[in-house]
C-alpha atoms as a PDB file:
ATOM      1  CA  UNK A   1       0.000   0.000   0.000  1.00  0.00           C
ATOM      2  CA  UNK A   2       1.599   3.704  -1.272  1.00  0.00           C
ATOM      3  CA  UNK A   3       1.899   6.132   1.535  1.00  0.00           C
ATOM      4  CA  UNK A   4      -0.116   9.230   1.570  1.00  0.00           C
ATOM      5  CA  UNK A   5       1.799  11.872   0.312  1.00  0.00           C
ATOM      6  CA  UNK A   6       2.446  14.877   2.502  1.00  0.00           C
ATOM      7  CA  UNK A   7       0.309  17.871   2.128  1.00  0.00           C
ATOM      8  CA  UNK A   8       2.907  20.458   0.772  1.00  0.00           C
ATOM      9  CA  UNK A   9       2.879  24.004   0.446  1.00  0.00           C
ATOM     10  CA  UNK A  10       3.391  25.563  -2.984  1.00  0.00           C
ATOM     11  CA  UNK A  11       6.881  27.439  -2.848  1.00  0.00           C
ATOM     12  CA  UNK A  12       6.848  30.823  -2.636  1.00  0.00           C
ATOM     13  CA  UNK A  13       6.187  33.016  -5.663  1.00  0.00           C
ATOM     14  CA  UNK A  14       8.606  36.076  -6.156  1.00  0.00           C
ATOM     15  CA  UNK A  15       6.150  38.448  -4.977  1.00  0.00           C
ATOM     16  CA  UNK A  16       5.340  36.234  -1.909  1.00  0.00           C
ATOM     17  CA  UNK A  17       8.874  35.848  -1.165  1.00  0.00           C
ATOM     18  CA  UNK A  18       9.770  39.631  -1.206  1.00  0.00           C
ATOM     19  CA  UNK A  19       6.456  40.290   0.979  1.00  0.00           C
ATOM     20  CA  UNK A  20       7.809  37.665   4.101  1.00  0.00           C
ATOM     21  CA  UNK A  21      10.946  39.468   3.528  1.00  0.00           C
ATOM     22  CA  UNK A  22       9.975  42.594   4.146  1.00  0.00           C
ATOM     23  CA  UNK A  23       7.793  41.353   7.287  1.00  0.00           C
ATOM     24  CA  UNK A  24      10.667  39.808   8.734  1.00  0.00           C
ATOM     25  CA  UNK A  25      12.835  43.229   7.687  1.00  0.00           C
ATOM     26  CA  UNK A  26      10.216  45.133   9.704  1.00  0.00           C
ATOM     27  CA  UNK A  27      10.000  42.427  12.594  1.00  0.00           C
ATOM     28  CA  UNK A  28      13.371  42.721  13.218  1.00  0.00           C
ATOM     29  CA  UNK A  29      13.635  46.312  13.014  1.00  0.00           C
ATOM     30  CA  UNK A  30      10.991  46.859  15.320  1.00  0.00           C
ATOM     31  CA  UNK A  31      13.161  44.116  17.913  1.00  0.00           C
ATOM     32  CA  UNK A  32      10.503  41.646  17.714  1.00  0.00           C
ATOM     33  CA  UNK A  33      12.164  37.965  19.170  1.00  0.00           C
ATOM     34  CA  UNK A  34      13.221  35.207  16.357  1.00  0.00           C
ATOM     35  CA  UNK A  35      10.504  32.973  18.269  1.00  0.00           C
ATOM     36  CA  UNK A  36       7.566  35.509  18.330  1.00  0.00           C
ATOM     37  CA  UNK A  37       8.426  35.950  14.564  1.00  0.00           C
ATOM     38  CA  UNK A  38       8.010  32.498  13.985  1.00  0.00           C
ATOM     39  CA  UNK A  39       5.078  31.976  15.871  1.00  0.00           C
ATOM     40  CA  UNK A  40       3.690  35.263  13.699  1.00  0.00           C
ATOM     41  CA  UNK A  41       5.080  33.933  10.353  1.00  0.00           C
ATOM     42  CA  UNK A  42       3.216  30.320  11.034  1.00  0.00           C
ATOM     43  CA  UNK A  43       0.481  32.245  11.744  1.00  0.00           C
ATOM     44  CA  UNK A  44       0.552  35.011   8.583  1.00  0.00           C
ATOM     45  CA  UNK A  45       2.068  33.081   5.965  1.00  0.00           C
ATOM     46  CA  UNK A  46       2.243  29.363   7.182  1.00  0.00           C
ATOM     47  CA  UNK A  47       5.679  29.177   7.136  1.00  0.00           C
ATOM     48  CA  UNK A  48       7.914  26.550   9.198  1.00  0.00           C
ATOM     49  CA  UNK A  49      10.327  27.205  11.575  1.00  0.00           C
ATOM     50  CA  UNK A  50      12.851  26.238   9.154  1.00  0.00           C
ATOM     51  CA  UNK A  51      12.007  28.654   6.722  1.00  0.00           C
ATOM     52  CA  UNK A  52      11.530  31.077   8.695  1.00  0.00           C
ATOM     53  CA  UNK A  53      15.091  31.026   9.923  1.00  0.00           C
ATOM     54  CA  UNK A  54      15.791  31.160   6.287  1.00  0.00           C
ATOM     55  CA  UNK A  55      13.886  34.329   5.292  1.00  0.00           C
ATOM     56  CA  UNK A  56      15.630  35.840   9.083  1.00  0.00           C
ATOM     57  CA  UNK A  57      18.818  34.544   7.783  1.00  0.00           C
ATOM     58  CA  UNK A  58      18.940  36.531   4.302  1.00  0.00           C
ATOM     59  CA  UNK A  59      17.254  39.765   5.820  1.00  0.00           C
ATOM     60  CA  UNK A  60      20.608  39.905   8.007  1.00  0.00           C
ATOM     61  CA  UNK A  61      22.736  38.949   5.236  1.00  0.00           C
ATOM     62  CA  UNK A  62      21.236  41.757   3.288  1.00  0.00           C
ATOM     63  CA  UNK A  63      22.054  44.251   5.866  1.00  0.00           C
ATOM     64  CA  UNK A  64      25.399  42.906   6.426  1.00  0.00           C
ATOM     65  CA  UNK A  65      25.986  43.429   2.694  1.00  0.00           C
ATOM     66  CA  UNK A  66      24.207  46.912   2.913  1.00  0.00           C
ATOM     67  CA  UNK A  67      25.950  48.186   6.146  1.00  0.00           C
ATOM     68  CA  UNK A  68      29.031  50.226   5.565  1.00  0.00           C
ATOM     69  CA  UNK A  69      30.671  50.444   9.130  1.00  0.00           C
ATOM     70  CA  UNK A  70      29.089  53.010   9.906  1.00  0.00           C
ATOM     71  CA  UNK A  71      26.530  52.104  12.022  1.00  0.00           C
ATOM     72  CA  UNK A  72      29.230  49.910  13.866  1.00  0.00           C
ATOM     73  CA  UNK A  73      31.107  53.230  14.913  1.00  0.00           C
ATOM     74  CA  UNK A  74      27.799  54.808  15.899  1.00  0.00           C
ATOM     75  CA  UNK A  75      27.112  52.083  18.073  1.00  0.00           C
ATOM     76  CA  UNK A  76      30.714  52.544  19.754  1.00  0.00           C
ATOM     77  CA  UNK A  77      30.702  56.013  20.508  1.00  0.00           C
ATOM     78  CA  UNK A  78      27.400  55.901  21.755  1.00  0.00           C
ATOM     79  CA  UNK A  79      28.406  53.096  24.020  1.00  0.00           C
ATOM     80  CA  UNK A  80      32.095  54.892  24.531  1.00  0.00           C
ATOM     81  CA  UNK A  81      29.286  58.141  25.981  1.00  0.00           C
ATOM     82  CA  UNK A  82      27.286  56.058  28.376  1.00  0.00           C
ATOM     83  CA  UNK A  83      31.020  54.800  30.294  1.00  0.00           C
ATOM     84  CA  UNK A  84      31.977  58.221  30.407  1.00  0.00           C
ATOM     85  CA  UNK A  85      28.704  59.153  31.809  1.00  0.00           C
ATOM     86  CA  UNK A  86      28.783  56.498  34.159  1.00  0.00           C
ATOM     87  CA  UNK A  87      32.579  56.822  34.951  1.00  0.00           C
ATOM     88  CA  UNK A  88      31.325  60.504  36.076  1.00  0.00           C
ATOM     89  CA  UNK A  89      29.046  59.429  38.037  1.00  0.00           C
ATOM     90  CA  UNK A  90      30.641  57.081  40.125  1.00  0.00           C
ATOM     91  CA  UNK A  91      33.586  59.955  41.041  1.00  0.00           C
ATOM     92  CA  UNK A  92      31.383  62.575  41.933  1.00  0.00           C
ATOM     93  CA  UNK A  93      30.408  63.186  45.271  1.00  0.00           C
ATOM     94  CA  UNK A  94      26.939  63.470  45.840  1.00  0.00           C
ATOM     95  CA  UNK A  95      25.379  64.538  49.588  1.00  0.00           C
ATOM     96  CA  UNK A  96      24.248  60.847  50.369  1.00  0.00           C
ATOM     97  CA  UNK A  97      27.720  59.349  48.822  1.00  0.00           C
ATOM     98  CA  UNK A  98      30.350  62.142  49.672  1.00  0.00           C
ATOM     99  CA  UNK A  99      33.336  59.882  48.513  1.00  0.00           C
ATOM    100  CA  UNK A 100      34.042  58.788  45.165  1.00  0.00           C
ATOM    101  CA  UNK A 101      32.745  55.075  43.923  1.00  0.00           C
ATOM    102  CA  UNK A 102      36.207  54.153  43.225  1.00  0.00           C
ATOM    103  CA  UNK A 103      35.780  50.529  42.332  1.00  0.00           C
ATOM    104  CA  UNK A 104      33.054  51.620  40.286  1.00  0.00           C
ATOM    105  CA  UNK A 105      35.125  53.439  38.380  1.00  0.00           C
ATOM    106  CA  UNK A 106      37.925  51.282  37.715  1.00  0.00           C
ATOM    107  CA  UNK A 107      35.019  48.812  36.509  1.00  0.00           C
ATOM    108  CA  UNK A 108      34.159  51.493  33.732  1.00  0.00           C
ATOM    109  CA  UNK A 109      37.581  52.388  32.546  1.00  0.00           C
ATOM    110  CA  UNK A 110      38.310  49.024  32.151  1.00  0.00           C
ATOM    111  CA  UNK A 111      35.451  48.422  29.845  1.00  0.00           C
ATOM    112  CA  UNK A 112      35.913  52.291  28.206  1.00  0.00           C
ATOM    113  CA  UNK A 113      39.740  50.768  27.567  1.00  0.00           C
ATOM    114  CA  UNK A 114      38.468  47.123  26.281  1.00  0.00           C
ATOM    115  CA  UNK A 115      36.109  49.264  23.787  1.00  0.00           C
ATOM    116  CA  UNK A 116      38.765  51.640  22.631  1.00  0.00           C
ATOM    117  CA  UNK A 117      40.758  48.472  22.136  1.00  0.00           C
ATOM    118  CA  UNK A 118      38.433  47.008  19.866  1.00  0.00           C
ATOM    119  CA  UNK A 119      39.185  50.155  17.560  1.00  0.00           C
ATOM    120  CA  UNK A 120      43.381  49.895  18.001  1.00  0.00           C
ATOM    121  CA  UNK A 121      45.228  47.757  15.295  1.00  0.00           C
ATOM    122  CA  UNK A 122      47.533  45.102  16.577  1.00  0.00           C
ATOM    123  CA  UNK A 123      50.027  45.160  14.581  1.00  0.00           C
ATOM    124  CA  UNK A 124      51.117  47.766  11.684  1.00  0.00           C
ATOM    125  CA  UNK A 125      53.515  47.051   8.528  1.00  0.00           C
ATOM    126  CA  UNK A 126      55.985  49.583   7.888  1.00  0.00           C
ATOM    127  CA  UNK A 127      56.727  50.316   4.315  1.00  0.00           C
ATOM    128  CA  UNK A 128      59.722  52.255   2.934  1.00  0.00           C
ATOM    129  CA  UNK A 129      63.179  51.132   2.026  1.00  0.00           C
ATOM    130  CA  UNK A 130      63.841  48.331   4.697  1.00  0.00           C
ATOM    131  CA  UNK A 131      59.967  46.726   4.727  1.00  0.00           C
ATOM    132  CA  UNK A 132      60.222  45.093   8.071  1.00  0.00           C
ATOM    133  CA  UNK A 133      57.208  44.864  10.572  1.00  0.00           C
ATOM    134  CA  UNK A 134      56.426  46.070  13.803  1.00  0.00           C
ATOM    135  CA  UNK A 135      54.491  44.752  16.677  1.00  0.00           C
ATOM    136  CA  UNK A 136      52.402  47.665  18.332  1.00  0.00           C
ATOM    137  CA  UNK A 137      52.383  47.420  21.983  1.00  0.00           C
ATOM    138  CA  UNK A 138      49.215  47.480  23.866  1.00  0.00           C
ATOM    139  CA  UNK A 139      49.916  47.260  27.552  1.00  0.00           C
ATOM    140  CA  UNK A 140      46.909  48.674  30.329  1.00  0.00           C
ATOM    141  CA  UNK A 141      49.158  50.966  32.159  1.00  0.00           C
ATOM    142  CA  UNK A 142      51.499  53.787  31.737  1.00  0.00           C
ATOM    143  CA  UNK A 143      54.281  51.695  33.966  1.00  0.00           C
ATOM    144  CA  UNK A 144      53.860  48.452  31.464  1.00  0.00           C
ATOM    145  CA  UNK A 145      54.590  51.141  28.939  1.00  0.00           C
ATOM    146  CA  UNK A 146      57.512  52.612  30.331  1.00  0.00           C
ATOM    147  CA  UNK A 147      59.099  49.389  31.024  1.00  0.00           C
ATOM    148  CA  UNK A 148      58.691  48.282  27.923  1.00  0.00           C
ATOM    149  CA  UNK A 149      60.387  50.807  26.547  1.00  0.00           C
ATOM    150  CA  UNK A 150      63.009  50.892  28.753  1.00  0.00           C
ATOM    151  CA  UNK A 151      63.699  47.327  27.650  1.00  0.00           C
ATOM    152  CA  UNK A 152      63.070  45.658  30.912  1.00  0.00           C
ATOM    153  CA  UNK A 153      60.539  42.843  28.914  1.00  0.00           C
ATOM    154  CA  UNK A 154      59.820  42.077  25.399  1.00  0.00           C
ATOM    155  CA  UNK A 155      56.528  42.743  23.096  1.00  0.00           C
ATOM    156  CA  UNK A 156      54.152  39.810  22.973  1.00  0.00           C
ATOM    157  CA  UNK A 157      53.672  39.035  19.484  1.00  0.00           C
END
């Protein structure tokens, strides 16, 4: 006896296609979670949880391809504004906390010097007659610096 063959649905037109897309576009924009969009997809458009993922999947690819770094920096200085904001925060005396938040502090600089971090190149190639290349050094504090430079330890490469 032949099995029953598996109610299907049709493949997406063109038309179709480009209309989930721009639902999931505007879904996404709007922060709507990848498992409230699938539940609204199912619901909408009858779509599986596979293919939803799919349709998710290009939408991001499309604004990867779209995206010119420049929303990347936005997101960094905004971030690099809150720190500061906090860091003043924590080291100024208010009447109910008349000393400075000190560890709080450190905490933020730490992450304000991780961020700007992200930014710094590791390592630079120097062109010109000779063509060798040199290591940037990234130490945390100004004595790691200074000892560096005085020679008492070597770059990590």
């Amino acid at each position: 006896m032949a099995s029953p063959a598996k109610s299907r649905k049709p493949k997406a037109g063109r038309r179709e296609a480009e209309e989930i897309t721009d639902f999931v576009e505007a879904a996404l924009v709007r922060r709507v979670s990848e498992s409230q969009i699938i539940r609204l997809a199912a619901k909408q458009y009858s779509l599986g949880k596979r293919q939803t993922f799919r349709y998710i999947a290009v939408v991001r690819a499309r604004w990867a391809r779209e995206s010119d770094g420049t929303a990347r920096e936005e997101r960094r200085t905004h971030m690099r504004r809150s720190l500061e904001d906090a860091y003043s925060r924590a080291m100024t005396p208010t009447k109910t906390k008349p000393d400075p938040d000190v560890s709080s502090a450190t905490r933020v600089a730490k992450l304000m010097m991780d961020l700007d971090a992200l930014a710094a190149p590791t390592r630079v190639d120097l062109g010109g007659t000779i063509g060798v290349a040199a290591a940037v050094v990234s130490t945390s504090t100004r004595a790691g610096l200074e000892s560096f430079l005085r020679g008492d330890r070597a770059p990590k490469a």
